[in-house]
Protein backbone atom coordinates (compact mmCIF):
# COMPACT_ATOMS: atom_id res chain seq x y z
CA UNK A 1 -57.99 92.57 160.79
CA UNK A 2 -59.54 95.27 162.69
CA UNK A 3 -56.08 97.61 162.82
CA UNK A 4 -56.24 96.96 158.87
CA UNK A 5 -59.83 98.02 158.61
CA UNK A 6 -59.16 101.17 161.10
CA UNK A 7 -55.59 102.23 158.62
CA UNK A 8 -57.38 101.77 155.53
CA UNK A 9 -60.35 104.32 156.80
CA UNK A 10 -58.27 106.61 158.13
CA UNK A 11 -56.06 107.25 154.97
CA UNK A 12 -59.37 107.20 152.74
CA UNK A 13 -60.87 110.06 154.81
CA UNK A 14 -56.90 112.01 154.27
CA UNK A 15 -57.35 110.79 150.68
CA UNK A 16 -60.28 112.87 150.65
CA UNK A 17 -59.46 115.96 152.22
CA UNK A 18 -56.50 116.46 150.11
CA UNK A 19 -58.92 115.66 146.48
CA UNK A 20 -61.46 118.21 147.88
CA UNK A 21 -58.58 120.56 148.94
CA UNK A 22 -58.29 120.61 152.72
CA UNK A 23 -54.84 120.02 152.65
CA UNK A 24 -53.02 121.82 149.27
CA UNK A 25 -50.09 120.56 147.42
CA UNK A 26 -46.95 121.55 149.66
CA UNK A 27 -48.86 121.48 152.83
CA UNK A 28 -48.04 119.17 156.07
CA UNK A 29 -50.75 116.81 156.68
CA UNK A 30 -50.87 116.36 160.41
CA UNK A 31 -48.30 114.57 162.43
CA UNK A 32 -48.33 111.16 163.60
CA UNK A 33 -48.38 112.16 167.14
CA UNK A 34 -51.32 114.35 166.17
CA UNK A 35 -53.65 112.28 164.11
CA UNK A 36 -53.03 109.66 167.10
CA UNK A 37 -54.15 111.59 169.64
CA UNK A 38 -56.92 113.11 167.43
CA UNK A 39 -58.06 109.66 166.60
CA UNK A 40 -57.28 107.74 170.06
CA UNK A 41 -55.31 105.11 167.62
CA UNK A 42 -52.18 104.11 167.93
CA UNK A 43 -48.69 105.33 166.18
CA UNK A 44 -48.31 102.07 164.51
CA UNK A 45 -52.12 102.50 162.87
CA UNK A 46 -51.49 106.18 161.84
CA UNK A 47 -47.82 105.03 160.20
CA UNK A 48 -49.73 102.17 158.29
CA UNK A 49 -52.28 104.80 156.67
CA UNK A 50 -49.80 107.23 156.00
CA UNK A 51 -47.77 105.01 154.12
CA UNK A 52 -50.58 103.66 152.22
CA UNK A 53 -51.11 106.88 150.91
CA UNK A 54 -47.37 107.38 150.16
CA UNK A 55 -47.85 104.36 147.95
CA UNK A 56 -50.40 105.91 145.66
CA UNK A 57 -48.96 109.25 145.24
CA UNK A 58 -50.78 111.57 147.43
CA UNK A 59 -47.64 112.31 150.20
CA UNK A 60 -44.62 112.37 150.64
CA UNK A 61 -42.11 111.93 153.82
CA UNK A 62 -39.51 114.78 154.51
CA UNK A 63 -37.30 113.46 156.91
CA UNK A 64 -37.22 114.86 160.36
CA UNK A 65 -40.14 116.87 159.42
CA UNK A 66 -43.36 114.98 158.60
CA UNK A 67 -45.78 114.12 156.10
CA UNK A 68 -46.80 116.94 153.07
CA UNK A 69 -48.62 116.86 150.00
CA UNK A 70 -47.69 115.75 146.90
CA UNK A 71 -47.11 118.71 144.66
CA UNK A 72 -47.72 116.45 141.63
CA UNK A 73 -48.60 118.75 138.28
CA UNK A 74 -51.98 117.63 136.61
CA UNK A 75 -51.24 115.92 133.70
CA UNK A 76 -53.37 117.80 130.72
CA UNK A 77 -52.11 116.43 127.69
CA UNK A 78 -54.63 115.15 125.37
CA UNK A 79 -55.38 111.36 124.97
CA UNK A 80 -54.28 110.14 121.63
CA UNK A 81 -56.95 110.07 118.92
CA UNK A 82 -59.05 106.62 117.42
CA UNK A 83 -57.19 105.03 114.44
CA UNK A 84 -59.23 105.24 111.24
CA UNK A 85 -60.52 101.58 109.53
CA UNK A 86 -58.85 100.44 106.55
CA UNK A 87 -59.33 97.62 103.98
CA UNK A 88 -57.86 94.08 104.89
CA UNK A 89 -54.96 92.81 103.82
CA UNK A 90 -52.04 90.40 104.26
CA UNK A 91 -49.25 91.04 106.67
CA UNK A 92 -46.13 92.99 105.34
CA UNK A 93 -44.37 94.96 108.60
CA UNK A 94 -42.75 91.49 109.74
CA UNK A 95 -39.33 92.00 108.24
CA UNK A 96 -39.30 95.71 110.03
CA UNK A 97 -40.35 94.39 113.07
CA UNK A 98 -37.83 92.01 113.36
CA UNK A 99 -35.30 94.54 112.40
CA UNK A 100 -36.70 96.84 115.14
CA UNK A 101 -36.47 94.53 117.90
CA UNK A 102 -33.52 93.33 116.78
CA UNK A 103 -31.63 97.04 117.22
CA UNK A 104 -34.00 97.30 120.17
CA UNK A 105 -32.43 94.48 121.69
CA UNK A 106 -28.57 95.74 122.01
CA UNK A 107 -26.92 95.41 124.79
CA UNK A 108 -26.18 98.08 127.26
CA UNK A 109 -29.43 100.21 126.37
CA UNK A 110 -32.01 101.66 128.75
CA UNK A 111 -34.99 99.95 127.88
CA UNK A 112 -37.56 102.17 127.15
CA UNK A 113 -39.01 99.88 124.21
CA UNK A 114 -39.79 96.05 125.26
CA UNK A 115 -43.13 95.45 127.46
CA UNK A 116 -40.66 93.93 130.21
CA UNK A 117 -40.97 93.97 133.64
CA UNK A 118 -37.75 95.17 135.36
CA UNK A 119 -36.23 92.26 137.54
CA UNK A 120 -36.80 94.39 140.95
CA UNK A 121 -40.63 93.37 140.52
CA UNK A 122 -40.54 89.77 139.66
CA UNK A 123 -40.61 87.43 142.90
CA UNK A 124 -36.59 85.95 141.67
CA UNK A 125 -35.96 84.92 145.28
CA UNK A 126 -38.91 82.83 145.99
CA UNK A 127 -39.19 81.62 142.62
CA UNK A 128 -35.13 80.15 142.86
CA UNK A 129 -36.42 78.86 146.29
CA UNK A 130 -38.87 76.81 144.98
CA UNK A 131 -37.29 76.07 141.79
CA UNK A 132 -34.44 74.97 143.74
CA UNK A 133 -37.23 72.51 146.05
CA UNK A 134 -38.73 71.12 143.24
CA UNK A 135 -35.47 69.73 141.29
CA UNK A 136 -33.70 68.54 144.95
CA UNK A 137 -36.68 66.43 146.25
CA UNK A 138 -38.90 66.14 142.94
CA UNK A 139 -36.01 65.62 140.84
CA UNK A 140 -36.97 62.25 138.85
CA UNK A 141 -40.60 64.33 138.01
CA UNK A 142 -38.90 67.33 137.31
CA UNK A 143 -36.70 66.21 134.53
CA UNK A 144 -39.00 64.21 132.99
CA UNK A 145 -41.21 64.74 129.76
CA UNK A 146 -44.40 66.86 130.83
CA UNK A 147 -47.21 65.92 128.53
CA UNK A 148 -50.41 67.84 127.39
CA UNK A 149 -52.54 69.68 129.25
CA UNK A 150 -49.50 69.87 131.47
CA UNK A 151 -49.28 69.51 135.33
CA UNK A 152 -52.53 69.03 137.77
CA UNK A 153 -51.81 70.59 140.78
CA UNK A 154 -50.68 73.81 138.13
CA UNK A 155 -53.91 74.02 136.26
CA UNK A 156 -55.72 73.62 139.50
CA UNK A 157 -53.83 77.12 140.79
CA UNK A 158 -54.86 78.67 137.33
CA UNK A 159 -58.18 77.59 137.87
CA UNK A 160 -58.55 79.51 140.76
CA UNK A 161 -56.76 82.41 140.15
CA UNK A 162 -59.28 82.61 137.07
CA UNK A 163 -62.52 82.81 139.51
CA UNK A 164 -60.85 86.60 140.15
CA UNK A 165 -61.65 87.28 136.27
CA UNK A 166 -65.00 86.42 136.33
CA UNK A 167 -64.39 82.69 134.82
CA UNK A 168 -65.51 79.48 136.28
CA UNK A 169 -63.64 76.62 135.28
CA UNK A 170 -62.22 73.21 136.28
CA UNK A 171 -58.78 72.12 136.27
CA UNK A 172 -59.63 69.95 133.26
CA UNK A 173 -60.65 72.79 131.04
CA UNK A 174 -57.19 74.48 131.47
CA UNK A 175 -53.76 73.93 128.98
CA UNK A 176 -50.72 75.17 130.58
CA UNK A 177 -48.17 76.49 127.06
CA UNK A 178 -44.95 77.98 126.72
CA UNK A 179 -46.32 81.41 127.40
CA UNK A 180 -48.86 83.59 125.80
CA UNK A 181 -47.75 83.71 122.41
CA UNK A 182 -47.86 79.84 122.14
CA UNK A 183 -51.49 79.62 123.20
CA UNK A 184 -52.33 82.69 120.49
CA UNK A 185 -50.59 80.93 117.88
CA UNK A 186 -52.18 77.90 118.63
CA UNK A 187 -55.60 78.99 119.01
CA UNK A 188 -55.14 80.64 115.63
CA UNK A 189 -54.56 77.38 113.93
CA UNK A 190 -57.01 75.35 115.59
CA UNK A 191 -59.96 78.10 114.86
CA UNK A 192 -58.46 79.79 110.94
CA UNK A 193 -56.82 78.42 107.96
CA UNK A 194 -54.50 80.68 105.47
CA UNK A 195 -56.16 82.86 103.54
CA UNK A 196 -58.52 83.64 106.29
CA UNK A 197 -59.25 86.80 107.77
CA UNK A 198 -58.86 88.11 111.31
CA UNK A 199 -59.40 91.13 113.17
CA UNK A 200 -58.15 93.08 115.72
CA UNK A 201 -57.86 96.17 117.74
CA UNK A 202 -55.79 99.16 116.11
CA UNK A 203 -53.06 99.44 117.14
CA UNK A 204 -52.12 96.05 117.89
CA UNK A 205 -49.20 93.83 119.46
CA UNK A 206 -46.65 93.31 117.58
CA UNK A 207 -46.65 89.44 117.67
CA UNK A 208 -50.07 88.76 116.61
CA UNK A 209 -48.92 90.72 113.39
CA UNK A 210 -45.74 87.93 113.20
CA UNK A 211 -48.28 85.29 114.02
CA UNK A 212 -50.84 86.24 111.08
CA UNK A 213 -47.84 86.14 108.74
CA UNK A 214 -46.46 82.83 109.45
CA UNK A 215 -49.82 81.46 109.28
CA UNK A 216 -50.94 83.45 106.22
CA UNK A 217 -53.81 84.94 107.36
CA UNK A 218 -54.82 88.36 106.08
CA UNK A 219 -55.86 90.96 109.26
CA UNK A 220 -58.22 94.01 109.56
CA UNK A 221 -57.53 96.49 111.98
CA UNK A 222 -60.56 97.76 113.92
CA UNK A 223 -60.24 101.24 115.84
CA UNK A 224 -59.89 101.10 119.32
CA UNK A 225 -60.68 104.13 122.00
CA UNK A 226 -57.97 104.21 124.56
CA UNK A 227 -59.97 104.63 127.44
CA UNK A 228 -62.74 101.70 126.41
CA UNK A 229 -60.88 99.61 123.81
CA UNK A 230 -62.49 98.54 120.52
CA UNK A 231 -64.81 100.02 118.67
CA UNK A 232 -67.58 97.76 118.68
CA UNK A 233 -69.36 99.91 116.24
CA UNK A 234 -66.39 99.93 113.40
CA UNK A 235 -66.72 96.20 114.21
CA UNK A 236 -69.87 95.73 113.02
CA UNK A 237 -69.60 97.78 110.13
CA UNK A 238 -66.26 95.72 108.62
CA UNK A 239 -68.09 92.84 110.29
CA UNK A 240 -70.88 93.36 107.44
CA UNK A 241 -68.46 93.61 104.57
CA UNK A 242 -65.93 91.09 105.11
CA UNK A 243 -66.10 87.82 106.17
CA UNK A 244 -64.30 88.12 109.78
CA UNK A 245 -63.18 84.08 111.15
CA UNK A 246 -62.02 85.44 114.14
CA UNK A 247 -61.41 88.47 116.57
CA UNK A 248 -58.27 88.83 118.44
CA UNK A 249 -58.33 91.48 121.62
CA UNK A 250 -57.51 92.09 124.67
CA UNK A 251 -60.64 93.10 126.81
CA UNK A 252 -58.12 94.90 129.71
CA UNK A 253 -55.31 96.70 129.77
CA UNK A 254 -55.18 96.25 125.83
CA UNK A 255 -51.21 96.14 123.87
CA UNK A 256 -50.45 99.26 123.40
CA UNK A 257 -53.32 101.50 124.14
CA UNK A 258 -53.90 100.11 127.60
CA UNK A 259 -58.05 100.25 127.03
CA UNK A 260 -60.41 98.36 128.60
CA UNK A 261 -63.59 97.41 127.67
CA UNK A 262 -66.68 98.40 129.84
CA UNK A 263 -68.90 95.50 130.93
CA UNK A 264 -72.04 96.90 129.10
CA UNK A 265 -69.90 96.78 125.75
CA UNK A 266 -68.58 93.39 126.13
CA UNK A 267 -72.03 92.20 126.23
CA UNK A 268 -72.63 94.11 123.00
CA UNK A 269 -69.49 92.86 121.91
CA UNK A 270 -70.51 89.04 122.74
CA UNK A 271 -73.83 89.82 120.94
CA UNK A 272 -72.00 90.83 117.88
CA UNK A 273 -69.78 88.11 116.86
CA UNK A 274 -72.99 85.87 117.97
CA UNK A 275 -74.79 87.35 115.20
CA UNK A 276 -71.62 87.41 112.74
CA UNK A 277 -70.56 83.78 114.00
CA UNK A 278 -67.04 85.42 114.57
CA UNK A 279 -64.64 83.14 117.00
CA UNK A 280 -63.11 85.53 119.73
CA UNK A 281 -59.30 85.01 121.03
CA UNK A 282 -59.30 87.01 124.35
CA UNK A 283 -55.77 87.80 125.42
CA UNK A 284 -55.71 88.43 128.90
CA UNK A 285 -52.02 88.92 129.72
CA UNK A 286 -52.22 92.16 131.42
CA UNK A 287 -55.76 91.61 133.40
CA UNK A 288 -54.41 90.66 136.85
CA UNK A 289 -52.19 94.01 136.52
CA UNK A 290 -55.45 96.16 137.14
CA UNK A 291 -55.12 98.77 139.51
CA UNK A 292 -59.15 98.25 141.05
CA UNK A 293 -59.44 94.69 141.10
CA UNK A 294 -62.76 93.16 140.64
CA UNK A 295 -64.08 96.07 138.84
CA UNK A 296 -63.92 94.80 135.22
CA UNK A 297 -64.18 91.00 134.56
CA UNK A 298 -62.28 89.30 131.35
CA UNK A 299 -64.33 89.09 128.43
CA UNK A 300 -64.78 85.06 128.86
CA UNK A 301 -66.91 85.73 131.85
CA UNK A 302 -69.48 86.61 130.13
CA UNK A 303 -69.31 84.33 127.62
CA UNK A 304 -72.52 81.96 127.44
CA UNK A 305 -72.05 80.40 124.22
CA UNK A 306 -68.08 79.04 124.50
CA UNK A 307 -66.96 81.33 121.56
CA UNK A 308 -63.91 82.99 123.28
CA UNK A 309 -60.99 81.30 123.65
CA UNK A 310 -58.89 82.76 126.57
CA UNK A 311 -55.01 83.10 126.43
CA UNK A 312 -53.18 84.31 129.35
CA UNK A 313 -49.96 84.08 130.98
CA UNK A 314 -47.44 84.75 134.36
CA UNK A 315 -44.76 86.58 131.82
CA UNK A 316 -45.88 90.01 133.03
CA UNK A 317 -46.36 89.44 136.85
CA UNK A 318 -44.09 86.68 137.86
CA UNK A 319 -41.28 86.08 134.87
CA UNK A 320 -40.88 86.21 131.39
CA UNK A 321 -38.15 83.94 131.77
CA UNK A 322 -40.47 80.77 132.70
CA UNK A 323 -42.20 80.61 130.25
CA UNK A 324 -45.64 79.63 131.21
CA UNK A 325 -49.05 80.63 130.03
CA UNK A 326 -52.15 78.77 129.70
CA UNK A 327 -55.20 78.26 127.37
CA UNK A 328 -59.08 77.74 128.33
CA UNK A 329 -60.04 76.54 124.79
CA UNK A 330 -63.87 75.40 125.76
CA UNK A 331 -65.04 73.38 122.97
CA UNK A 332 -61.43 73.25 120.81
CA UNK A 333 -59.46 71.75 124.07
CA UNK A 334 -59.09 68.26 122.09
CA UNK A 335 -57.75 70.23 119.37
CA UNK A 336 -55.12 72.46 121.13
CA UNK A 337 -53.72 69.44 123.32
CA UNK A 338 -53.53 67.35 119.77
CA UNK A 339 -51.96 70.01 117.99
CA UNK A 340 -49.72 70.59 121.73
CA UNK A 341 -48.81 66.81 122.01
CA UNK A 342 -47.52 66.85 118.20
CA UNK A 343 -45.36 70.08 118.81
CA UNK A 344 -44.49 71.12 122.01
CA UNK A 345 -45.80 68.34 124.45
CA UNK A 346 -46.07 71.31 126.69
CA UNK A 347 -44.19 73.58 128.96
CA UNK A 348 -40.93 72.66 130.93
CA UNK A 349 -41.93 70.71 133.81
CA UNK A 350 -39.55 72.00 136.35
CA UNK A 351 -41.00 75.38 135.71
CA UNK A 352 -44.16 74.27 135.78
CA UNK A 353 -43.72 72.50 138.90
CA UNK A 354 -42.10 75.49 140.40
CA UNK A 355 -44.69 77.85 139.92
CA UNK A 356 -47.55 75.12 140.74
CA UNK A 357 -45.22 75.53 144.57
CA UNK A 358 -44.73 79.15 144.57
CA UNK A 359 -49.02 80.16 143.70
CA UNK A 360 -49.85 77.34 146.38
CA UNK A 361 -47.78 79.05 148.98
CA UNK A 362 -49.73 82.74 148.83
CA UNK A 363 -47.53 84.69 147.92
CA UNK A 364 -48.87 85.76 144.77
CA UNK A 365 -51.76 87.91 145.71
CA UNK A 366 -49.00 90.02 147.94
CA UNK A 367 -46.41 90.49 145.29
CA UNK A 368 -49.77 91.55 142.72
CA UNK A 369 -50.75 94.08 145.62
CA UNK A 370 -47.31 95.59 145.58
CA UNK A 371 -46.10 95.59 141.73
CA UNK A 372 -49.90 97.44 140.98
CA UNK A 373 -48.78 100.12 143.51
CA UNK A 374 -45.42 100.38 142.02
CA UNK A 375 -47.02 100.53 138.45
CA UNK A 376 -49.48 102.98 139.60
CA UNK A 377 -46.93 105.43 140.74
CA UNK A 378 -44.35 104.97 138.00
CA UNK A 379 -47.11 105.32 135.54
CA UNK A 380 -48.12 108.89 136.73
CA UNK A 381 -44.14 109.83 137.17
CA UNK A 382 -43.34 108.79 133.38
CA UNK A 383 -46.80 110.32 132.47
CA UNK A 384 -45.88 114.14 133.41
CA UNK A 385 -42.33 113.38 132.68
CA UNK A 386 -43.52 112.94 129.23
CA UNK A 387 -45.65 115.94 129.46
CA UNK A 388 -43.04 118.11 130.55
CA UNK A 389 -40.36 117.45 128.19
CA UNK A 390 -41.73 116.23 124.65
CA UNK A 391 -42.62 118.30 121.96
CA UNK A 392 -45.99 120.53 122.40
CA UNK A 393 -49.05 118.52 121.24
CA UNK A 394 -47.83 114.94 122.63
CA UNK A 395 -50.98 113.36 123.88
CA UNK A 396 -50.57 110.11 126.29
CA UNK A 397 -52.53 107.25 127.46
CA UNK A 398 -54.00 107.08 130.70
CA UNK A 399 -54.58 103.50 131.51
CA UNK A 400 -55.75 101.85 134.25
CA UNK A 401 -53.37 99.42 134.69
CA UNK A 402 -50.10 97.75 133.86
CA UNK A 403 -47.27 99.47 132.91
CA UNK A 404 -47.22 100.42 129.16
CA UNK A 405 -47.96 103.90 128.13
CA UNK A 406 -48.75 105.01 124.33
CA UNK A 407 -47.63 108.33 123.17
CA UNK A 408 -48.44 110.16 120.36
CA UNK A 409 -46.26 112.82 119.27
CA UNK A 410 -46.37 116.01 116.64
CA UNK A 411 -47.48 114.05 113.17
CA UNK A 412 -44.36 115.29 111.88
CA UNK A 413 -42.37 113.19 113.69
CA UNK A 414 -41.13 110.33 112.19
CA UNK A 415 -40.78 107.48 115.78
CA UNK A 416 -38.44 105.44 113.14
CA UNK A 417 -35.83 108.25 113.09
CA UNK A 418 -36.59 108.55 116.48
CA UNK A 419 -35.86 104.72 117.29
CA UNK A 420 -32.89 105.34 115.60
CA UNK A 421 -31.74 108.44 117.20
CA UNK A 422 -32.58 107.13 120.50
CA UNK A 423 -30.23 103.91 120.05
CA UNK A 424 -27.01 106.16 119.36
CA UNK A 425 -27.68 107.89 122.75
CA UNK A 426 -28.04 104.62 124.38
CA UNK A 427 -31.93 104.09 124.95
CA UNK A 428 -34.80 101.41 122.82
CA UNK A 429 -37.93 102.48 122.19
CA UNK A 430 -40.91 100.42 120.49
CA UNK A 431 -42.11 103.10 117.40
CA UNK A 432 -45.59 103.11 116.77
CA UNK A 433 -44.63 101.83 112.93
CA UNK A 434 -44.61 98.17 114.75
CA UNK A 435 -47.88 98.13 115.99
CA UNK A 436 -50.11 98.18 112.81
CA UNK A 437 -50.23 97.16 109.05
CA UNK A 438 -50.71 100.51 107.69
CA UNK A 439 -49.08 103.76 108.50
CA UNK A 440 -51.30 105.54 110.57
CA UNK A 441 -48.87 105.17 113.68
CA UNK A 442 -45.48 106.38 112.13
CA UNK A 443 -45.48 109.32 114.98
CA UNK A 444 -46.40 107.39 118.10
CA UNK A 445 -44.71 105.16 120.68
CA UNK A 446 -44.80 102.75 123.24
CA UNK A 447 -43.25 103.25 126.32
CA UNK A 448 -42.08 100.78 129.27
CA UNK A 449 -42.57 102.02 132.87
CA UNK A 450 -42.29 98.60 134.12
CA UNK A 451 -38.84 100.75 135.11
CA UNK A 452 -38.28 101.88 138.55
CA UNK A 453 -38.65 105.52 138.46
CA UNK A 454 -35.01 107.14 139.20
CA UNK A 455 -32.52 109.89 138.13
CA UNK A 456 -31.36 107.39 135.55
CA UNK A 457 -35.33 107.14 133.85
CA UNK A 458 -36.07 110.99 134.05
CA UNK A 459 -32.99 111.53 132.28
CA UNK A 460 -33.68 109.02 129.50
CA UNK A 461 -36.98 110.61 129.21
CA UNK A 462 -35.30 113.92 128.72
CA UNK A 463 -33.34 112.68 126.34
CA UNK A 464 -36.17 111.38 124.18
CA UNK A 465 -37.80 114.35 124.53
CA UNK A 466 -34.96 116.62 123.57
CA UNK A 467 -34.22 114.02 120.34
CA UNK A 468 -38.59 114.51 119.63
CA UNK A 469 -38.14 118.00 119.79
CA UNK A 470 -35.26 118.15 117.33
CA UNK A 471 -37.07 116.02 114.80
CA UNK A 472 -39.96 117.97 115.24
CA UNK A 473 -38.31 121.11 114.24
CA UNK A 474 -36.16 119.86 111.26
CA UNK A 475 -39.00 118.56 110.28
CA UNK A 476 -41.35 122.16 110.14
């Protein structure tokens, strides 16, 4: 513990000296031998704080010649600007959507579009390991019906990894479901009925747009701010003409903005829909995917009156491909495991079971620490990728966390041509037209960097940007 201390000073201190400039972009940082000697630490010490601060960015190995500066560009581009409120209304994108993802889904394409982890950072060897435990010595369990609120020793795991978010809560309180989606959808039907109306942030995921139309509900789109999410102000003021059920949002690392909301304005937040009686559905999918853990707590932390309902899932850290998420419904819990045990029962037990094996192990927290650094530095590669070859006047999201990045480009830029365009050379995007009920997004897009960052990503990046471009000048 003390070597890990002693690395983790000594690269904060280099950390520093290259932000305030000791050491300029280009330049070697001393050698190991040196800093060792300067330090009276050992090689091993200096190599573990040296390649800490590989990992976020700041230098870079040349081999058989040391350790130098990143010369990284500074990313200027603008941020992109708040959507503008508009009057409520049913859902009528779904049949577009589908048709998007649909194309977006070809084989064979470099995806640029779906919010998808790349395979190299999901844990698929000690998952199989422990899938492949649980249906050789658990077998008779394991391929058996699993029943509502799903299995023990798995809610007890979720209960503790939810004491990192700020939320206390038993094993009993939690409701394993077939991913994220599942415990949205059914947390819309136990709080709303059709007809009702919802809100959310603007722009919004896709899927809760899908989810409002099958379940008829109409949806008002409330601006959010990139940097600190929704606009609690704009919230209030639709809050006070319309009669809002509920309010569906995703307090960090929001879908497709990548905002999260300070702690001050969640409280404000909380106070709101207390005074509105508004219902909250907190989707927390991307929460454990924050680069300074600790520093912002989810939404239901702070919740003293049991009016969120919290919705989160493993889909974006462990696998899509499992298939389970998990629901802290408070007060509605005997209404989501009624509505589960007439549906879905609950999620596949093997899985279940699996993943119940794999979190009790500890290897989770380790595999979090490493994908954050990974997303950390892809994000800030794709970032000034985008920067330097998209059209003049593309502004991008900085978020702090995950791995999704929102782009707006030139207003004259149509991202459904784009989407288009980029599908005959081989590459899916997600056009902002997807992510909203009106058209205020037609020239933005969200883009995956849950990629690893190689020759093969720059170039489909310079692709899009070349295929931006051309739009953007046909289109003067």
């Amino acid at each position: 513990m003390t070597n890990l201390l002693l690395y983790q000073r000594i690269a904060q201190q280099l950390a520093d000296d290259i932000r305030r400039g000791v050491y300029q972009p280009g330049e070697r940082v001393p050698s190991v031998r040196k800093m060792s000697a300067q330090l009276s630490v050992s090689h091993a010490t200096v190599l573990q704080a040296y390649a800490n601060l590989e990992d976020l960015g700041l230098i870079r190995a040349r081999p058989q010649s040391g350790f130098y500066v990143h010369q990284t560009p500074a990313l200027t581009a603008d941020t992109p600007d708040i959507a503008r409120v508009e009057r409520p209304g049913l859902v009528t994108r779904s049949s577009i959507i589908n048709q998007v993802l649909g194309e977006a889904r070809r084989e064979g394409v470099f995806p640029l579009g779906a919010a998808v982890p790349h395979v190299d950072y999901l844990p698929v060897r000690a998952l199989h390991q422990q899938l492949a435990k649980v249906t050789r010595f658990q077998s008779p369990r394991a391929f058996s019906y699993m029943f509502s609120p799903g299995f023990e020793p798995l809610r007890r795991q979720v209960a503790i990894r939810m004491r990192d978010a700020g939320v206390l809560v038993d094993p009993s309180d939690v409701v394993i479901t077939h991913g994220c989606v599942d415990a949205l959808q059914m947390s819309l039907r136990v709080l709303t009925r059709p007809g009702d109306l919802i809100a959310t942030e603007s722009p919004t995921y896709y899927g809760l747009l899908q989810l409002a139309d099958l379940l008829g509900l109409k949806v008002i789109e409330i601006p959010s701010d990139p940097t600190t999410g929704i606009s609690v102000e704009a919230l209030q003021l639709a809050a006070s003409q319309w009669p809002i059920k509920a309010l569906v949002l995703t307090a960090r690392l929001s879908n497709p903005l990548g905002g999260t909301i300070p702690e001050a304005r969640q409280k404000q937040l909380l106070r709101l829909a207390s005074d509105f009686d508004m219902q909250i559905i907190e989707d927390d999918i991307y929460g454990e995917l924050m680069f300074e853990q600790g520093r912002t707590k989810a939404l239901k932390a702070g919740d003293l009156e049991g009016r969120v309902v919290y919705c989160s899932s493993f889909s974006k850290t462990l696998s899509p491909g499992v298939r389970i998420g998990w629901i802290i419904a408070g007060k509605y819990q005997d209404e989501v495991q009624r509505l589960q045990m007439f549906t879905t029962h609950s999620a596949c037990s093997v899985t279940q079971m699996a993943v119940a094996a794999y979190l009790e192990n500890g290897g989770y927290d380790r595999h979090l620490r490493h994908i954050r650094q990974e997303y950390r530095k892809n994000l800030s590669a794709f970032q000034l990728a985008i920067q330097q070859y998209f059209p003049e006047g593309t502004q991008i999201t900085r978020p702090t966390g995950g791995f999704i990045l929102w782009v707006s480009l030139p207003a004259r830029v149509n991202t459904k041509d784009l989407h288009i365009s980029a599908l005959q050379q081989g590459i899916s995007i997600a056009p902002g037209l997807i992510f909203s009920n009106t058209e205020q997004f037609n020239h933005c897009v969200r883009i995956n960097c849950g990629i690893p960052w190689n020759r093969e990503a720059e170039r489909a990046l310079m692709t899009l940007g070349m295929l931006a471009t051309q739009l953007c000048q046909e289109a003067s």
